[in-house]
Protein backbone atom coordinates (compact mmCIF):
# COMPACT_ATOMS: atom_id res chain seq x y z
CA UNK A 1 -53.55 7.97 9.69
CA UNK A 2 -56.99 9.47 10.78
CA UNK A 3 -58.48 6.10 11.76
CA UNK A 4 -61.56 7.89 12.99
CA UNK A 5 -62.48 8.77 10.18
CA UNK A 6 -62.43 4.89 8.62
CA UNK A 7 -65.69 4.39 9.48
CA UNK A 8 -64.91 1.05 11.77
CA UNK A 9 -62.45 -0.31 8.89
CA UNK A 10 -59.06 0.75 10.41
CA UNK A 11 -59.03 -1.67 13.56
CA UNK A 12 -61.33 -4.96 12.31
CA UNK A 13 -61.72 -7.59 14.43
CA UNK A 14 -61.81 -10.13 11.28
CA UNK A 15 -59.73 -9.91 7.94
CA UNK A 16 -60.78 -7.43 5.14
CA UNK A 17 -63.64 -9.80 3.82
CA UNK A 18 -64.93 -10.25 6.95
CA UNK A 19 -63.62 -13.44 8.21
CA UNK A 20 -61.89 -14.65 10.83
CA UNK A 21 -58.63 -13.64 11.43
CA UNK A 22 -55.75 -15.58 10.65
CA UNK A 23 -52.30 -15.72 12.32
CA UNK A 24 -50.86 -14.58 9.23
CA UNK A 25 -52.97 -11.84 8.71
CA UNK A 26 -52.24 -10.35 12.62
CA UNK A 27 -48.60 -10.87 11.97
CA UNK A 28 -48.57 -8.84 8.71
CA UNK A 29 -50.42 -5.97 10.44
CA UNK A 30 -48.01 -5.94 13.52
CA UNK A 31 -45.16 -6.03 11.03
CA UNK A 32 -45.84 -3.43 8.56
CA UNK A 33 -48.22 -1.12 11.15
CA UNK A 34 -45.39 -0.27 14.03
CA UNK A 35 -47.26 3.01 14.75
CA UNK A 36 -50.44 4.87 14.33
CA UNK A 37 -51.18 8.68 14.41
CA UNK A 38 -53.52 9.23 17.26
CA UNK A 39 -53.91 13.14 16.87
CA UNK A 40 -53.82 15.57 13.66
CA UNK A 41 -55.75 19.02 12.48
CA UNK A 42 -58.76 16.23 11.48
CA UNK A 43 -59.89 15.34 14.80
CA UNK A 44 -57.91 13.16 17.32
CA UNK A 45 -57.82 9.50 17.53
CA UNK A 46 -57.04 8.08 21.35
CA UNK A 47 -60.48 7.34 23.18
CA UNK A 48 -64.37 8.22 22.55
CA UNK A 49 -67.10 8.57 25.15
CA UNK A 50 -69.14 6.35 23.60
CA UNK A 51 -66.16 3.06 24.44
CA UNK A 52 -64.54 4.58 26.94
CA UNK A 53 -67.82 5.81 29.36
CA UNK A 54 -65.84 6.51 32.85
CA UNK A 55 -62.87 8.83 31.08
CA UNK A 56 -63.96 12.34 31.60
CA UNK A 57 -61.25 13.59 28.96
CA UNK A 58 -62.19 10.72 26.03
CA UNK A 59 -64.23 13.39 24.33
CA UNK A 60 -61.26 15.63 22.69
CA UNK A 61 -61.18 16.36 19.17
CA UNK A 62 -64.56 14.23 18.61
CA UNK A 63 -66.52 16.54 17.35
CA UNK A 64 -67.75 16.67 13.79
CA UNK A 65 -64.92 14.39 13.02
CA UNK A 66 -67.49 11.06 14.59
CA UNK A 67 -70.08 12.19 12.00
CA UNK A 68 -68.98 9.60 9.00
CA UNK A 69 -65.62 9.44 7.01
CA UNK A 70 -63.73 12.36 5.14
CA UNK A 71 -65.85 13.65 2.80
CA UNK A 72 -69.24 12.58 4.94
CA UNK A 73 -70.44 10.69 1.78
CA UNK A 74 -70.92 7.71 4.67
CA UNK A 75 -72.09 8.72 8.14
CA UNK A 76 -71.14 6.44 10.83
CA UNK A 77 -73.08 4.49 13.41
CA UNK A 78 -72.12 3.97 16.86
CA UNK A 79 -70.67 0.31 16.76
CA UNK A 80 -68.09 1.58 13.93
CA UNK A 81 -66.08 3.52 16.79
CA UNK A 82 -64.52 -0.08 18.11
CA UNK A 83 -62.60 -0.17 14.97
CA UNK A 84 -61.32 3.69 14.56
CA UNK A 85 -60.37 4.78 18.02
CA UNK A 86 -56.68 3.70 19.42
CA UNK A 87 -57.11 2.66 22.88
CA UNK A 88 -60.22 0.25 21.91
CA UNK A 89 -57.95 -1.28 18.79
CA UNK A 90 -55.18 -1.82 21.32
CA UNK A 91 -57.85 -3.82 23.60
CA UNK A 92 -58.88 -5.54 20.07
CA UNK A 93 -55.09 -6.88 19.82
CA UNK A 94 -55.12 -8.13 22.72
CA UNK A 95 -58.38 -9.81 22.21
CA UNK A 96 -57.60 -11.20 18.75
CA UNK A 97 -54.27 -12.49 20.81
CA UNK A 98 -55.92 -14.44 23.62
CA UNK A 99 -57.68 -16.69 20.66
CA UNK A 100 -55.33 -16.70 17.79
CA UNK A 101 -51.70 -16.22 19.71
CA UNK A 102 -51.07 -12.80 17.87
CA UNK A 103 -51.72 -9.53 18.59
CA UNK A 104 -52.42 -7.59 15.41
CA UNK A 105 -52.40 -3.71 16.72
CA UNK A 106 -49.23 -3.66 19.45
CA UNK A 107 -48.85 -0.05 17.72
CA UNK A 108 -47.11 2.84 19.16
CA UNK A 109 -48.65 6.31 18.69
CA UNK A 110 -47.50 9.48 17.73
CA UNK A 111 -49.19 13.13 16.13
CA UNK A 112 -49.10 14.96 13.34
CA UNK A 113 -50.44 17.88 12.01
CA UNK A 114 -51.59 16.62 8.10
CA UNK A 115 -51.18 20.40 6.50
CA UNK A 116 -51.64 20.60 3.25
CA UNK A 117 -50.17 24.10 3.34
CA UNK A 118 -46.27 23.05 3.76
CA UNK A 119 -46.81 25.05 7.33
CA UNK A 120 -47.30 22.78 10.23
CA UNK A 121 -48.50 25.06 12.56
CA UNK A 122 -49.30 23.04 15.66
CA UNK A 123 -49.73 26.19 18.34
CA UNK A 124 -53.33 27.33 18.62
CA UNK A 125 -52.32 31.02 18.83
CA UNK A 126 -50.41 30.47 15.52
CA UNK A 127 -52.67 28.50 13.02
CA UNK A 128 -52.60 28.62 10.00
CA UNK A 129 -55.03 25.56 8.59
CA UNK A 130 -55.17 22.68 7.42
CA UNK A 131 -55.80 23.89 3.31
CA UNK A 132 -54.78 27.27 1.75
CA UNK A 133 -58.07 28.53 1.47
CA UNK A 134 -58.25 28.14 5.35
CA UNK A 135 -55.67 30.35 6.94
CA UNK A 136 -56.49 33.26 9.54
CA UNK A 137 -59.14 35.68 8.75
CA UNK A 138 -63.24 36.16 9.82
CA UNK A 139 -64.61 33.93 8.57
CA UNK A 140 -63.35 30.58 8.98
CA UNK A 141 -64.52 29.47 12.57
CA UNK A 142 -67.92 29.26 10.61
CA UNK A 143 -67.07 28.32 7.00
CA UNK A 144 -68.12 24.96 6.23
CA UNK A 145 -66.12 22.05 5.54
CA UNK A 146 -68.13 19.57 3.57
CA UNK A 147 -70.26 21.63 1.83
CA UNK A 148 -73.58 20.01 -0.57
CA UNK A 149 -74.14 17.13 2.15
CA UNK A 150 -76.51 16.62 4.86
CA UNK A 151 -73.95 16.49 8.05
CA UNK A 152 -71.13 18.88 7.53
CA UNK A 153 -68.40 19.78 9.32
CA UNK A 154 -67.53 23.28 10.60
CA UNK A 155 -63.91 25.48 10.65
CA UNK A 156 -64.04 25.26 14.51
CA UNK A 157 -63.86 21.55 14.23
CA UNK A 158 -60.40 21.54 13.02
CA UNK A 159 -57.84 20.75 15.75
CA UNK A 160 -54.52 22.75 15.93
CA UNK A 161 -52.31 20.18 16.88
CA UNK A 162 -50.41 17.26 16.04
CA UNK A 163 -47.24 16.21 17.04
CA UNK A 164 -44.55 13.14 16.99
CA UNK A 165 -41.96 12.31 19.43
CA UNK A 166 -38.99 10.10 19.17
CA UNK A 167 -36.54 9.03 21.62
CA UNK A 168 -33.79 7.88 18.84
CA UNK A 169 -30.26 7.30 20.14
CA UNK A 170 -29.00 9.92 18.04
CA UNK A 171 -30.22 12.79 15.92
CA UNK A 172 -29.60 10.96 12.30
CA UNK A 173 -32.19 9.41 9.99
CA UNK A 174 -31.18 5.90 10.54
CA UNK A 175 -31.76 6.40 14.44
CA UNK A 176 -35.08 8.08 14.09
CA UNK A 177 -35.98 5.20 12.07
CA UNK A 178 -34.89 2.51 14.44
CA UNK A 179 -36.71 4.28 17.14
CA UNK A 180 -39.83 4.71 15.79
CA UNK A 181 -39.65 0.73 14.67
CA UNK A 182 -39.06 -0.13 18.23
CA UNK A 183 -41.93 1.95 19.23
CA UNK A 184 -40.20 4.23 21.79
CA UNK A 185 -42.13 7.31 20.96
CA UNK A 186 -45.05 9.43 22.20
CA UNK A 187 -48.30 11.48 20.36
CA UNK A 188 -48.78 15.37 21.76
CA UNK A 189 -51.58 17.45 20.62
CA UNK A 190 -49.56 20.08 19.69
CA UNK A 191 -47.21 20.87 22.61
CA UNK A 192 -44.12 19.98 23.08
CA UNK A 193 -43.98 18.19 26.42
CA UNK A 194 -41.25 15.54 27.84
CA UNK A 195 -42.19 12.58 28.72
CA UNK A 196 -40.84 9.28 29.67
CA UNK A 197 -42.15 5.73 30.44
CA UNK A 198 -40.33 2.74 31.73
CA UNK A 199 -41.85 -0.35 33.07
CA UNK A 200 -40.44 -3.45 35.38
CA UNK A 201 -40.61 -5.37 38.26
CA UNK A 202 -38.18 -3.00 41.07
CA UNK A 203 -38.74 0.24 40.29
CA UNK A 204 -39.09 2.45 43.57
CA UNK A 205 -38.78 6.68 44.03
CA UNK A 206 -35.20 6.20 45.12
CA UNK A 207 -34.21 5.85 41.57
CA UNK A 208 -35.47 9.25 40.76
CA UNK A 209 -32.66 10.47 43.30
CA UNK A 210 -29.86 9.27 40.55
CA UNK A 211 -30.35 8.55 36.99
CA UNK A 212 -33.41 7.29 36.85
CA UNK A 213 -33.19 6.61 32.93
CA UNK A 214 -30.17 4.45 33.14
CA UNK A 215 -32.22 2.59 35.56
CA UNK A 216 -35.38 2.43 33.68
CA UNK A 217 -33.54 0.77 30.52
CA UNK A 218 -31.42 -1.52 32.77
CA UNK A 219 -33.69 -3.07 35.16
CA UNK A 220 -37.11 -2.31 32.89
CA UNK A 221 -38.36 -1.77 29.47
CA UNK A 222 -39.15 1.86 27.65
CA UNK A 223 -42.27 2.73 26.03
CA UNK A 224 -43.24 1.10 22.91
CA UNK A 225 -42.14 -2.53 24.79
CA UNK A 226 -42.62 -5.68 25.71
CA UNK A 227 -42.42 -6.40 29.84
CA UNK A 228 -41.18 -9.87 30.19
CA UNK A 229 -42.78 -11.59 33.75
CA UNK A 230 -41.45 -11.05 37.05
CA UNK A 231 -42.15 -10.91 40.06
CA UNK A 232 -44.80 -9.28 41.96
CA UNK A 233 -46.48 -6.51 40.38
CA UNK A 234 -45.12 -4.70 37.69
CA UNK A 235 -44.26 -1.02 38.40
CA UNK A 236 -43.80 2.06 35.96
CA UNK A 237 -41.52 5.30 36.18
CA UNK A 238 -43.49 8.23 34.80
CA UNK A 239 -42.08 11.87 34.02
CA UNK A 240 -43.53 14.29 32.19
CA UNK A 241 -41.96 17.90 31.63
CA UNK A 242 -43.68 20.63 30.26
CA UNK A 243 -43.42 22.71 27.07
CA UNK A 244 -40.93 25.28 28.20
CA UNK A 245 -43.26 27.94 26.35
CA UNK A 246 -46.28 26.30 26.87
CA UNK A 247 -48.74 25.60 30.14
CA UNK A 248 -48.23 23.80 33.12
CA UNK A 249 -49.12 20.28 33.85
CA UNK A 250 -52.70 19.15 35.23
CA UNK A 251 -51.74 15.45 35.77
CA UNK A 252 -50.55 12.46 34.50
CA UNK A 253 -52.29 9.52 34.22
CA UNK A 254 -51.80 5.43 33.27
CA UNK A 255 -54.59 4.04 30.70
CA UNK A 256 -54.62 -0.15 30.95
CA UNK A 257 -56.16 -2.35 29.20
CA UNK A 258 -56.49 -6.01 30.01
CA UNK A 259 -57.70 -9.03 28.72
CA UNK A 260 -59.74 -11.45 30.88
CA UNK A 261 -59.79 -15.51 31.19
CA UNK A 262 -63.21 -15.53 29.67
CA UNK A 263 -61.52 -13.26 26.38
CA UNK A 264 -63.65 -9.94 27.57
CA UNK A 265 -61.59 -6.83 27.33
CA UNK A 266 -61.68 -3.89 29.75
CA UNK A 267 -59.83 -0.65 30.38
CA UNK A 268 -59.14 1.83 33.62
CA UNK A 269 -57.47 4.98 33.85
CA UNK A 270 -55.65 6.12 36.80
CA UNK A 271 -54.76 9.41 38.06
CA UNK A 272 -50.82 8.60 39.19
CA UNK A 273 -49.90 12.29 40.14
CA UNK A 274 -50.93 15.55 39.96
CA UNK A 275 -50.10 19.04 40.55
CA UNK A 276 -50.93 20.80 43.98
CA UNK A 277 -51.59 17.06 45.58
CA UNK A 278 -51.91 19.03 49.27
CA UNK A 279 -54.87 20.95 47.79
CA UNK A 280 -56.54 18.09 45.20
CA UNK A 281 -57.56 15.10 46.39
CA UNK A 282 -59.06 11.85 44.59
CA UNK A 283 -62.82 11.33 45.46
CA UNK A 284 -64.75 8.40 44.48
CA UNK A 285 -62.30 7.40 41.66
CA UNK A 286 -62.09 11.23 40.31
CA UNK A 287 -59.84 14.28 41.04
CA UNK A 288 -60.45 17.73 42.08
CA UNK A 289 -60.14 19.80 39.04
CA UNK A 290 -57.19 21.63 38.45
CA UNK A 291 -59.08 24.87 38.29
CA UNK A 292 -59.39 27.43 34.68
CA UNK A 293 -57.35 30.78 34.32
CA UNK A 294 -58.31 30.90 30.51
CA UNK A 295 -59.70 34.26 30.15
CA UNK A 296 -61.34 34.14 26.73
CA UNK A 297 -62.13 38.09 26.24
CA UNK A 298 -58.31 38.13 25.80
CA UNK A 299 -57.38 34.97 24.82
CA UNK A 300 -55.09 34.19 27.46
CA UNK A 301 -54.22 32.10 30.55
CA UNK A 302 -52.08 32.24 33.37
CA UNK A 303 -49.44 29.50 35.08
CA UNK A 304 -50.77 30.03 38.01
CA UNK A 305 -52.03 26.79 38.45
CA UNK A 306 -50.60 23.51 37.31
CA UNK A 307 -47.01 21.92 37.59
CA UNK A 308 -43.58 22.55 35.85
CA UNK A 309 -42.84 18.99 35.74
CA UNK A 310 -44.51 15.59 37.43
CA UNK A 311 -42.97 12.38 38.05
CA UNK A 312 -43.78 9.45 39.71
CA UNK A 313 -43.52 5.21 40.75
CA UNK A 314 -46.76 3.95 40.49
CA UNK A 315 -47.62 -0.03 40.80
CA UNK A 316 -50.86 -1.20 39.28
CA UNK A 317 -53.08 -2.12 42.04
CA UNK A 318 -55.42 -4.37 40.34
CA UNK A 319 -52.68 -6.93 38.06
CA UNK A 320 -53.37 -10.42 37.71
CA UNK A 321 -50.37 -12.19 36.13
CA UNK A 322 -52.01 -14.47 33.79
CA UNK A 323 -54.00 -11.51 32.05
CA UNK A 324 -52.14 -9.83 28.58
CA UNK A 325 -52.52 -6.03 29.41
CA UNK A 326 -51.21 -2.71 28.17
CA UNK A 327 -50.04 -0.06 29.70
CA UNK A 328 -50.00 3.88 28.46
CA UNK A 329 -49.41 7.52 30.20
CA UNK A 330 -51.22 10.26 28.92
CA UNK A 331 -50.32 13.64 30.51
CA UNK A 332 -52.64 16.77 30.55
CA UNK A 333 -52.12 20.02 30.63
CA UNK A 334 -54.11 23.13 32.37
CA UNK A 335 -56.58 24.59 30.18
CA UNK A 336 -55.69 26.92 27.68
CA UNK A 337 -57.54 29.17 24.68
CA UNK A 338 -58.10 27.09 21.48
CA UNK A 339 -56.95 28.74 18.34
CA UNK A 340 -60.81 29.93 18.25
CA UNK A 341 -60.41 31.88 21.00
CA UNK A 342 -57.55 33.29 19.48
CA UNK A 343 -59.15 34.38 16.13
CA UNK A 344 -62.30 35.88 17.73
CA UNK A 345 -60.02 38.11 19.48
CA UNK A 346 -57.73 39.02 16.64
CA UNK A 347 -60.98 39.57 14.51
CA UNK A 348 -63.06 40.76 16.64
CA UNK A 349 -65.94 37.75 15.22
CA UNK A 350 -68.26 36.01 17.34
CA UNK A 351 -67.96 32.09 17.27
CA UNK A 352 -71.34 30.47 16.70
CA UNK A 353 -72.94 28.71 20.06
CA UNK A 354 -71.67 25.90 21.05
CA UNK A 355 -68.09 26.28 19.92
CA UNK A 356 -65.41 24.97 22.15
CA UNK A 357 -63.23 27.97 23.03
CA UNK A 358 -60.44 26.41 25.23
CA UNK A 359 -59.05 22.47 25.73
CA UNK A 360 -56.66 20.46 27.79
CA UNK A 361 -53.71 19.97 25.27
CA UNK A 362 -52.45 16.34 26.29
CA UNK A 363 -49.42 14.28 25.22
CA UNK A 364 -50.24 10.46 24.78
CA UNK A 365 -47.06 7.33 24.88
CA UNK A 366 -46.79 4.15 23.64
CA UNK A 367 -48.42 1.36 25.71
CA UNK A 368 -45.67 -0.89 27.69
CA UNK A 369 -47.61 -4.30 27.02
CA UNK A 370 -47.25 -7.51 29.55
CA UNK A 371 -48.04 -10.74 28.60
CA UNK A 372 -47.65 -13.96 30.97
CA UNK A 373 -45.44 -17.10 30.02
CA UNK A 374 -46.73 -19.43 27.42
């Protein structure tokens, strides 16, 4: 729950008095930490520029949230975001793994929207905020958060989103439960998108011509999972409908992370597929943008652009099978209006410069990890 705003203490790379890590220690965290919320009305947790450099989209939800901890009363330095931010603590597990033999944050991830209102409004045209004195009106793109110290944060700074996913068996408590303990869930920022992960070793785009989930969960492993070895390279079905009253779909794309011989961790993300692929093309490692029908003098978009629904068989390119990895789709929508956009058109206000007025609304699994025999 908001690990970015722990200040580097969420995702340690030692034990809480700052020694090493012990087996026992890792194995208590994987037990009792199955999950982790990547994405809530405080700020969102997946990826930062400042770890994850070559990821154009690491940056949403950062701001004023990076500053320093809830109530600012700590501001933060640059080397705490290894320990707050999810994709860098899943490359710390596997890290910690590779010298100790346990992997201490194999979490899954999910959203949610942490009202303290009792409405979980998780649609930027309907948002009500995160505290009663915060719902729709004027004034509260500029009101200030934190108010009486030095950095504070700003009512545009809240995120309208936050949502969990669970692929239980049925729709009772007890399955819900078992789902989310096995992991086989997925994080949206607010929409409420489809989506799908399987991983294994045969996997090819004849098996989207039948069904292709019986096949992932008998020859493969869903998300939240453990890939057992095989042989070749392992291969991943990916599908990802969109909210049936929400945008289109930009792309969707696989985040690794790997370990190395030497212990060095490193990550890569990889467009898979994409809507309009005659039109956009990949170009020294990046794709065309998917364009921007947001007009913000009305707070609206069109569908113009984008993709109902996107699947796809992709193979990773680059495995080596004696390297622990992790493997994680995130799916993006077109752009739309943030629920700024939204109030300075109902209000007729004027956000302050700089505000961000519109956002790719994303939807984030849990990893598949791989791990070689022992």
């Amino acid at each position: 729950h908001n690990s970015n705003l722990s200040n580097g203490l969420a995702f340690m790379l030692t034990d809480p008095s700052g020694g090493p890590m012990s087996a026992a220690y890792a194995r208590r965290r994987a037990a009792h930490e199955p999950l982790v919320e990547v994405t809530q009305y405080k700020g969102d947790s997946e990826a930062h520029p400042f770890l994850s450099r070559n990821d154009e989209f690491a940056d949403f939800g950062d701001a004023g949230w990076e500053n320093g901890n809830a109530p600012l009363t700590t501001l933060k330095k640059p080397e705490m975001y290894g320990g707050e931010y999810a994709r860098e603590a899943l490359k710390r597990g596997l890290a910690i793994e590779h010298l100790i033999g346990i992997n201490p944050y194999a979490f899954g991830m999910i959203g949610s929207t942490d009202s303290h209102t009792a409405l979980s409004s998780a649609e930027e045209d309907n948002f009500y905020g995160k505290f009663s004195n915060e719902g729709p009106g004027s004034d509260r793109i500029k009101a200030v958060v934190n108010p009486g110290v030095k950095e504070s944060r700003i009512g545009w700074q809240y995120q309208a989103g936050g949502m969990a996913a669970v692929w239980a068996n049925a729709n009772t408590r007890e399955a819900i439960f078992d789902a989310m303990e096995r992991r086989e869930v997925y994080a949206t920022t607010g929409p409420r998108m489809t989506v799908r992960l399987f991983g294994g070793w045969d996997f090819s785009a004849r098996d989207f011509k039948g069904d292709w989930v019986k096949a992932g969960y008998a020859r493969g492993v869903p998300m939240g999972a453990q890939l057992k070895p095989g042989k070749g390279k392992p291969v991943f079905l990916v599908s990802a409908l969109k909210d049936p009253e929400g945008a289109n779909l930009d792309r969707v794309q696989i985040v690794k992370g790997w370990v190395d011989a030497r212990g060095q961790t490193h990550e890569r993300v990889y467009d898979v597929i994409w809507s309009e692929p005659g039109k956009r093309k990949l170009r020294k490692g990046h794709l065309t943008p998917v364009g921007d029908t947001v007009d913000l003098a009305t707070a609206t978009y069109r569908n113009t652009i984008g993709a109902s629904e996107l699947h796809a068989v992709w193979r990773d390119p680059d495995f080596k099978p004696g390297e622990h990895a992790f493997y994680y789709a995130r799916v993006l929508e077109i752009p739309t209006p943030r629920w700024v956009a939204y109030d300075v058109v109902r209000y007729k206000s004027k956000a302050p410069e700089g505000v961000r007025m519109k956002d790719q609304e994303r939807a984030y699994t849990s990893p598949i990890w791989y791990g070689p025999r022992t």
